[in-house]
N, C-alpha and C. Protein backbone atom coordinates (compact mmCIF):
# COMPACT_ATOMS: atom_id res chain seq x y z
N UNK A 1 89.60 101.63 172.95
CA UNK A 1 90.59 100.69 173.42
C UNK A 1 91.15 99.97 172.19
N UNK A 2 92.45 99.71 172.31
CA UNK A 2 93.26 99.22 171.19
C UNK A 2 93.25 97.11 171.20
N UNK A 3 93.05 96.75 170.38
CA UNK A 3 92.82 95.25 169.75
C UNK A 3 93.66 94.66 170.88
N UNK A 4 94.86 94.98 171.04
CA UNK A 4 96.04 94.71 172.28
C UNK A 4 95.50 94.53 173.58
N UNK A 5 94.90 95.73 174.24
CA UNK A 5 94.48 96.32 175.61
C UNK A 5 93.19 95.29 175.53
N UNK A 6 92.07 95.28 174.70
CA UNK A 6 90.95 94.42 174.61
C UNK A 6 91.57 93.07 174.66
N UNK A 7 92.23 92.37 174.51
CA UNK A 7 92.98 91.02 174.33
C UNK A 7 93.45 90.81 176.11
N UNK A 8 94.30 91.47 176.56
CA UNK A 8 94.94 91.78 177.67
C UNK A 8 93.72 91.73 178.51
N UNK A 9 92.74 92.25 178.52
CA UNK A 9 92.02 92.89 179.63
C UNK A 9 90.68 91.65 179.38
N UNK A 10 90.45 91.13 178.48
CA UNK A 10 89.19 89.93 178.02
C UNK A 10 88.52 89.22 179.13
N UNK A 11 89.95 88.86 180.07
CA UNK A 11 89.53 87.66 180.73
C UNK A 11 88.66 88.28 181.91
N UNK A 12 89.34 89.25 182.02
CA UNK A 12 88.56 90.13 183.49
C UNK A 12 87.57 91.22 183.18
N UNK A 13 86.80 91.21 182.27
CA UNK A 13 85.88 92.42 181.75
C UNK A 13 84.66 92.21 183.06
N UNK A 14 83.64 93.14 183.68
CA UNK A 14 82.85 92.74 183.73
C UNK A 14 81.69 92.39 182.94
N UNK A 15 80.51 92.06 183.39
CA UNK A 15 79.37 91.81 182.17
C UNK A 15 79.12 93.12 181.30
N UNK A 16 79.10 94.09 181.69
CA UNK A 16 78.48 95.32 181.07
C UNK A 16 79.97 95.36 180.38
N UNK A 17 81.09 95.48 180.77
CA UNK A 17 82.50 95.87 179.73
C UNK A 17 81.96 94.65 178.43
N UNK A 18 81.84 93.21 179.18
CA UNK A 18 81.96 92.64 177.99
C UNK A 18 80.82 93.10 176.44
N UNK A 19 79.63 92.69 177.08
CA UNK A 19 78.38 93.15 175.84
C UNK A 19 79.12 94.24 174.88
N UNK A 20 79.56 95.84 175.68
CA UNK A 20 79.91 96.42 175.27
C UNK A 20 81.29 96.30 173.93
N UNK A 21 82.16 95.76 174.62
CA UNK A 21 83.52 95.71 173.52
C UNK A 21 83.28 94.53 172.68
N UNK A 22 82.79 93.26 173.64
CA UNK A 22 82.88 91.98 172.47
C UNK A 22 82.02 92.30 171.24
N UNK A 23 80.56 93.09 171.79
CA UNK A 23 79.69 94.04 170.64
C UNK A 23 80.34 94.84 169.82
N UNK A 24 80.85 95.68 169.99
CA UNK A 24 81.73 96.25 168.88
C UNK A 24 82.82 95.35 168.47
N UNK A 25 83.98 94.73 169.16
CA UNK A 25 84.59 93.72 168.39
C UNK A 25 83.95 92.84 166.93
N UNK A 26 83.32 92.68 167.22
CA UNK A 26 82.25 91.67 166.80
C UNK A 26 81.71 92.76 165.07
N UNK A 27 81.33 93.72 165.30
CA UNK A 27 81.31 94.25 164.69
C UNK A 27 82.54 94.83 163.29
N UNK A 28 83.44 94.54 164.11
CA UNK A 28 84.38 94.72 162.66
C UNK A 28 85.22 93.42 162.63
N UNK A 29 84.46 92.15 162.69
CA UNK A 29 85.04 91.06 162.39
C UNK A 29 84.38 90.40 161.25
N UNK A 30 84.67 89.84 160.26
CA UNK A 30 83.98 89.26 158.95
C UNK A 30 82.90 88.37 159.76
N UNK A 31 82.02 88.37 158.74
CA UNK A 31 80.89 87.62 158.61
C UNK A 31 81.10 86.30 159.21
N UNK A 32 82.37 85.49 158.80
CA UNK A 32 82.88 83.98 159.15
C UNK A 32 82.96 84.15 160.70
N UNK A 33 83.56 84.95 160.85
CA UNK A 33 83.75 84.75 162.35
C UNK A 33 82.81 85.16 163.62
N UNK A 34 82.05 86.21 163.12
CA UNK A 34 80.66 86.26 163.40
C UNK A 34 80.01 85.41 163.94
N UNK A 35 79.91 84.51 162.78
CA UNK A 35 78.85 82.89 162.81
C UNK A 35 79.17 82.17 163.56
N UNK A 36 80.97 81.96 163.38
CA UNK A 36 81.25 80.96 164.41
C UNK A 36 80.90 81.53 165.64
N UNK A 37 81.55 83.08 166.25
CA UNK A 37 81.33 82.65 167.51
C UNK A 37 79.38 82.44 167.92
N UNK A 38 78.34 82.94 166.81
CA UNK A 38 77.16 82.59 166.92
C UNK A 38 76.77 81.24 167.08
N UNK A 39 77.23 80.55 166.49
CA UNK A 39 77.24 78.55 166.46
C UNK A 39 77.47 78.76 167.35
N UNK A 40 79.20 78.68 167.68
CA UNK A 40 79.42 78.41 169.15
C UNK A 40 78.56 78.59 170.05
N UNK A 41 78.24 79.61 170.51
CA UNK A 41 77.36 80.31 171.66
C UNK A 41 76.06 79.31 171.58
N UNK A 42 75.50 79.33 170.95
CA UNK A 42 74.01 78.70 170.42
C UNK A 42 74.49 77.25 170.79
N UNK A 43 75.55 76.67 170.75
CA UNK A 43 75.81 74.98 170.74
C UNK A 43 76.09 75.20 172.01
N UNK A 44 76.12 76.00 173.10
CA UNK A 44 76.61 75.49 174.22
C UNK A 44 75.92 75.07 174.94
N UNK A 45 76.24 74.25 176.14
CA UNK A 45 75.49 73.01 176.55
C UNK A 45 76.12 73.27 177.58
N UNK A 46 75.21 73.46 178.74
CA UNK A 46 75.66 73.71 180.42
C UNK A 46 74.93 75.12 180.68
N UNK A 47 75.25 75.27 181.71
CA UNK A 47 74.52 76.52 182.97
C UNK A 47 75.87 77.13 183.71
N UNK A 48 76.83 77.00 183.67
CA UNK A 48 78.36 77.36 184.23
C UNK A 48 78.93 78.46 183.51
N UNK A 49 78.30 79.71 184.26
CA UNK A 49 78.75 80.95 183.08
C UNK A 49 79.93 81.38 183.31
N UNK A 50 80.84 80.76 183.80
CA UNK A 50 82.64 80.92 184.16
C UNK A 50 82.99 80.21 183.03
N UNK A 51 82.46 79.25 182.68
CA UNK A 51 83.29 78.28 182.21
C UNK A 51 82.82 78.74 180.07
N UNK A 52 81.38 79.14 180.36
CA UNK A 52 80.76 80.04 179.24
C UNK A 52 82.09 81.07 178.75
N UNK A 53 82.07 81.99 179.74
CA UNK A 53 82.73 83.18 179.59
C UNK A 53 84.29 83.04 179.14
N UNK A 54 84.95 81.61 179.66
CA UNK A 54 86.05 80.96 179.60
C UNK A 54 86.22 80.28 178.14
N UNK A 55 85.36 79.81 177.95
CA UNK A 55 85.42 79.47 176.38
C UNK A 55 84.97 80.13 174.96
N UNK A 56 84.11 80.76 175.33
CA UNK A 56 83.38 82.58 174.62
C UNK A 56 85.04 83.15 174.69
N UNK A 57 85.75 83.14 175.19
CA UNK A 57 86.88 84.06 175.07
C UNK A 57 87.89 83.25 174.29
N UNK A 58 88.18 81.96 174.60
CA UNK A 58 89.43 80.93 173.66
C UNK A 58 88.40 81.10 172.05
N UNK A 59 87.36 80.86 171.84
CA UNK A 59 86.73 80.84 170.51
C UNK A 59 86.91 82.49 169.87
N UNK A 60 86.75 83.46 170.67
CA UNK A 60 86.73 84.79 170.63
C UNK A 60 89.08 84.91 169.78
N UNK A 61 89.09 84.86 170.71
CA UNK A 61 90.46 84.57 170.35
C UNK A 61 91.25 83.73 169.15
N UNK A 62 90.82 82.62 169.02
CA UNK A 62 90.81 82.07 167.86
C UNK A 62 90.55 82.50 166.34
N UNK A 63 89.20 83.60 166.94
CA UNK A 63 88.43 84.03 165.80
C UNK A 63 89.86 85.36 165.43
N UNK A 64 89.82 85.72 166.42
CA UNK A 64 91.22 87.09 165.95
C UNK A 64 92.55 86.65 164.82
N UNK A 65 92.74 85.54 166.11
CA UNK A 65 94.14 84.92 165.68
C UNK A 65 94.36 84.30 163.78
N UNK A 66 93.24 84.28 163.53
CA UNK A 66 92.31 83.72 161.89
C UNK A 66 92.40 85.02 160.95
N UNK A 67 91.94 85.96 161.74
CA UNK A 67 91.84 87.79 160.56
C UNK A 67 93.10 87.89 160.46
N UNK A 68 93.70 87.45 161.63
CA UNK A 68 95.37 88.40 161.64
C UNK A 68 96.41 87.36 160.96
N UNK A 69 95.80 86.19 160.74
CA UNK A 69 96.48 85.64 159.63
C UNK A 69 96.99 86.04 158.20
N UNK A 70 97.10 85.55 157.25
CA UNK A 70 97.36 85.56 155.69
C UNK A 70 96.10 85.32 155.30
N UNK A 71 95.46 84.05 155.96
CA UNK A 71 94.15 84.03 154.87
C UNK A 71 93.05 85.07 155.42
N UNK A 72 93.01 84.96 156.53
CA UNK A 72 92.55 86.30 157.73
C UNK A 72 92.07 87.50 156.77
N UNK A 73 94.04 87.85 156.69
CA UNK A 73 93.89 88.83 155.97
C UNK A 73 93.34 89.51 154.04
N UNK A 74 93.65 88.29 153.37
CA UNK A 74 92.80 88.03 152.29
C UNK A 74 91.14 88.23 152.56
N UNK A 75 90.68 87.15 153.71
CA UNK A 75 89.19 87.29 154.07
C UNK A 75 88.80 88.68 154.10
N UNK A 76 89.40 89.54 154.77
CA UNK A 76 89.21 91.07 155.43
C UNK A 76 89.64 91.48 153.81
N UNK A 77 90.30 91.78 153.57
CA UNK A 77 90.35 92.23 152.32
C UNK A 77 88.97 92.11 151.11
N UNK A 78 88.73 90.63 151.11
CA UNK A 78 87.63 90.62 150.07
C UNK A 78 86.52 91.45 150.61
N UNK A 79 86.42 91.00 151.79
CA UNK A 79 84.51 91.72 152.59
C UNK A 79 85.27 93.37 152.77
N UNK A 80 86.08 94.05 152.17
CA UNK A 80 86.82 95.96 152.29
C UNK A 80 86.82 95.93 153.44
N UNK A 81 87.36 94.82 154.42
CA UNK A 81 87.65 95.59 155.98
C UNK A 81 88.91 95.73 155.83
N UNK A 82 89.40 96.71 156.65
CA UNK A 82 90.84 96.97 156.89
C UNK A 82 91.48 95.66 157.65
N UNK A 83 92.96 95.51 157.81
CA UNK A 83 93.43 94.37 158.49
C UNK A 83 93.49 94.15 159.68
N UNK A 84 93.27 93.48 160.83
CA UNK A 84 92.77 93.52 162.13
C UNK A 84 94.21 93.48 162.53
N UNK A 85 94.68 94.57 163.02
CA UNK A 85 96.00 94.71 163.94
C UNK A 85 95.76 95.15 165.59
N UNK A 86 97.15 94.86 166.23
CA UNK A 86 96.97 95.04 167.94
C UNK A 86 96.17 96.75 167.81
N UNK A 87 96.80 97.30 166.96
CA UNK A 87 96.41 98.44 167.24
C UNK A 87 94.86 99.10 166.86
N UNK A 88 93.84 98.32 166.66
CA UNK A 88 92.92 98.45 165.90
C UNK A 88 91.78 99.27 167.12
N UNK A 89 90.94 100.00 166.76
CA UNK A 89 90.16 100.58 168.08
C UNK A 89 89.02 100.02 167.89
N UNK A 90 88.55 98.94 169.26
CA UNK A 90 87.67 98.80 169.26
C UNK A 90 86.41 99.84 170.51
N UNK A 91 85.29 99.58 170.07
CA UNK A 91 84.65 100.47 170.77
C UNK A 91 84.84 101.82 170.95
């Protein structure tokens, strides 16, 4: 699935889609963004896994919107990843 279609489709994954793609996503995202969404996750506070899954996705998103930047793309550059475009295959 293409960086685009994974973006598009995020909000409605089920549990098994998500593990699966956000796991590989996750995998070709720098180290920085990694952590954050690890902090994040680890700092969350509540039992409301809608609202989990709802904000796991705006932080998830954020984290994209950062690679596909300028400095994004510098970051990806230093750690030899290629540049995170719509078209990128995840999973």
């Amino acid at each position: 699935m293409q960086l685009k279609e994974f973006l598009a489709r995020l909000d409605e994954f089920s549990d098994a889609e998500r593990e699966v793609y956000i796991g590989a996503l996750l995998e070709q995202l720098t180290e920085v963004s990694v952590r954050t969404m690890l902090g994040f996750q680890a700092g969350w506070v509540g039992d409301d896994m809608d609202a989990f899954k709802r904000e796991t996705n705006a932080e998830l998103r954020q984290c994209i919107t950062l690679e596909q930047s300028e400095l994004g793309h510098a970051m990806r550059a230093a750690c030899e990843l290629e540049p995170l475009t719509e078209e990128t295959q995840i999973g």
